[in-house]
Protein backbone atom coordinates (compact mmCIF):
# COMPACT_ATOMS: atom_id res chain seq x y z
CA UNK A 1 -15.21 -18.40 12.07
CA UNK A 2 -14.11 -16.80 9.16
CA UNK A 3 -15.38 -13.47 10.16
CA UNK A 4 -13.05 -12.98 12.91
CA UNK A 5 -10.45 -14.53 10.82
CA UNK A 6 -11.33 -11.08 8.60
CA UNK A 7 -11.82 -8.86 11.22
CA UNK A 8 -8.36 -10.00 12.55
CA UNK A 9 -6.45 -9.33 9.43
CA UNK A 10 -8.47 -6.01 9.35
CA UNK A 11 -7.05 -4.97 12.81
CA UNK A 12 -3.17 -6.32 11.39
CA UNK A 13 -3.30 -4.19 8.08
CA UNK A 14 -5.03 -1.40 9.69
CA UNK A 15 -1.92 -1.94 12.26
CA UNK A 16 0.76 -1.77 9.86
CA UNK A 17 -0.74 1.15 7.64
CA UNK A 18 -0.33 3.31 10.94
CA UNK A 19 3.34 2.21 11.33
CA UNK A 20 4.16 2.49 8.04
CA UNK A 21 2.88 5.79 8.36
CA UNK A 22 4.61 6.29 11.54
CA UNK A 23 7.85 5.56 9.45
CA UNK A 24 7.52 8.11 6.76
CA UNK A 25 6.74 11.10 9.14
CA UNK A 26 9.91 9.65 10.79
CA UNK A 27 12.50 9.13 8.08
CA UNK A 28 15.87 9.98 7.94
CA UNK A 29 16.17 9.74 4.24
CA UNK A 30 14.60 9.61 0.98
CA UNK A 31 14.54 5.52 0.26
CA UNK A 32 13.27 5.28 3.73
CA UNK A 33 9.72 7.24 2.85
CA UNK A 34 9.53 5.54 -0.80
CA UNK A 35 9.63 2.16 0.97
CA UNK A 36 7.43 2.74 3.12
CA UNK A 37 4.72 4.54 0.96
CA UNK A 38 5.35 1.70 -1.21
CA UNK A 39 4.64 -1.08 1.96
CA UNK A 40 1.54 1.11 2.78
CA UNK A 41 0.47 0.69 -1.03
CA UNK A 42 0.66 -3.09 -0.72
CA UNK A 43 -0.98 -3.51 2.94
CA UNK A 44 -4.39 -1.28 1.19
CA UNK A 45 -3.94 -3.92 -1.42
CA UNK A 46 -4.95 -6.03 0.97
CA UNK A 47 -7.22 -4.07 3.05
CA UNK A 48 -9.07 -3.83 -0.22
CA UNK A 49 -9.36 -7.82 -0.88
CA UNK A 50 -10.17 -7.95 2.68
CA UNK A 51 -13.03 -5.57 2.08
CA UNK A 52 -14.01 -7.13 -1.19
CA UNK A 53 -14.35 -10.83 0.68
CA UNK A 54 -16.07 -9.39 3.60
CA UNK A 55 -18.94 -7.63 1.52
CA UNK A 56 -19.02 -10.75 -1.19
CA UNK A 57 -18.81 -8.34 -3.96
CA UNK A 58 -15.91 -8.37 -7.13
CA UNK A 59 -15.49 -4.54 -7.71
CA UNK A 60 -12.77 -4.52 -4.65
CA UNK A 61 -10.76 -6.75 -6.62
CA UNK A 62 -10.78 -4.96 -9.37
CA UNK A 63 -10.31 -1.54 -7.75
CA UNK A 64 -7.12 -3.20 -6.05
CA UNK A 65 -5.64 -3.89 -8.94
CA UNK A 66 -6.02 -0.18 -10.65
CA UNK A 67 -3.90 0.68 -7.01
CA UNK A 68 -1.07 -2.00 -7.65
CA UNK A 69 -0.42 -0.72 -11.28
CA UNK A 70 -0.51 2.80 -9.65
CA UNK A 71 1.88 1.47 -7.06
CA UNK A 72 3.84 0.08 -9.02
CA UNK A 73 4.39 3.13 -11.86
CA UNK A 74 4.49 5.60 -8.85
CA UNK A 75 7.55 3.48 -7.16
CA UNK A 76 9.29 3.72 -10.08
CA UNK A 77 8.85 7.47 -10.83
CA UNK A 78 10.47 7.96 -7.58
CA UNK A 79 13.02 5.26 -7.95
CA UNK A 80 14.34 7.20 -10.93
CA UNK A 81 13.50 10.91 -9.27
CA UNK A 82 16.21 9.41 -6.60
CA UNK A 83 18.65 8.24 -9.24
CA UNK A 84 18.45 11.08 -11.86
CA UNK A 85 17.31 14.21 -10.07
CA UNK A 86 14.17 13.85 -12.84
CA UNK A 87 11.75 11.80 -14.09
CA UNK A 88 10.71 12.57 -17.94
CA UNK A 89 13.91 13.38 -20.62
């Protein structure tokens, strides 16, 4: 049972990667795209831990949290591109 409870979360993430996507090909403004690159960061966070409970194996885990301290420093760096026109003084 827990399979298709995988596979269905799979198919839900996989879903809102493409419409996150969708979104930043589709933007009107700046904040728009860096919200939505940083939703598609957090849903391959979870693709990841999905991928990493499916296969049994711990290296997912760890590889998913190398991506949210990436996420995290990149969201930033754009937060304070948008507010200062640069990001290193």
């Amino acid at each position: 049972m827990i399979d298709y409870a995988i596979w269905f979360a799979f198919a839900c993430f996989g879903t809102a990667i493409m419409m996150c996507l969708w979104r930043i090909i589709t933007a009107d403004g700046v904040g728009t795209r860096v919200l939505a690159l940083d939703t598609m960061v957090i849903n391959t966070i979870a693709l990841l831990i999905l991928y990493g409970l499916s296969l049994g194996t711990e290296i997912f885990f760890e590889s998913a949290m190398i991506i949210a301290m990436l996420g995290f420093v990149s969201t930033v760096a754009y937060a304070r591109f948008m507010l200062r026109g640069n990001i290193i003084e």
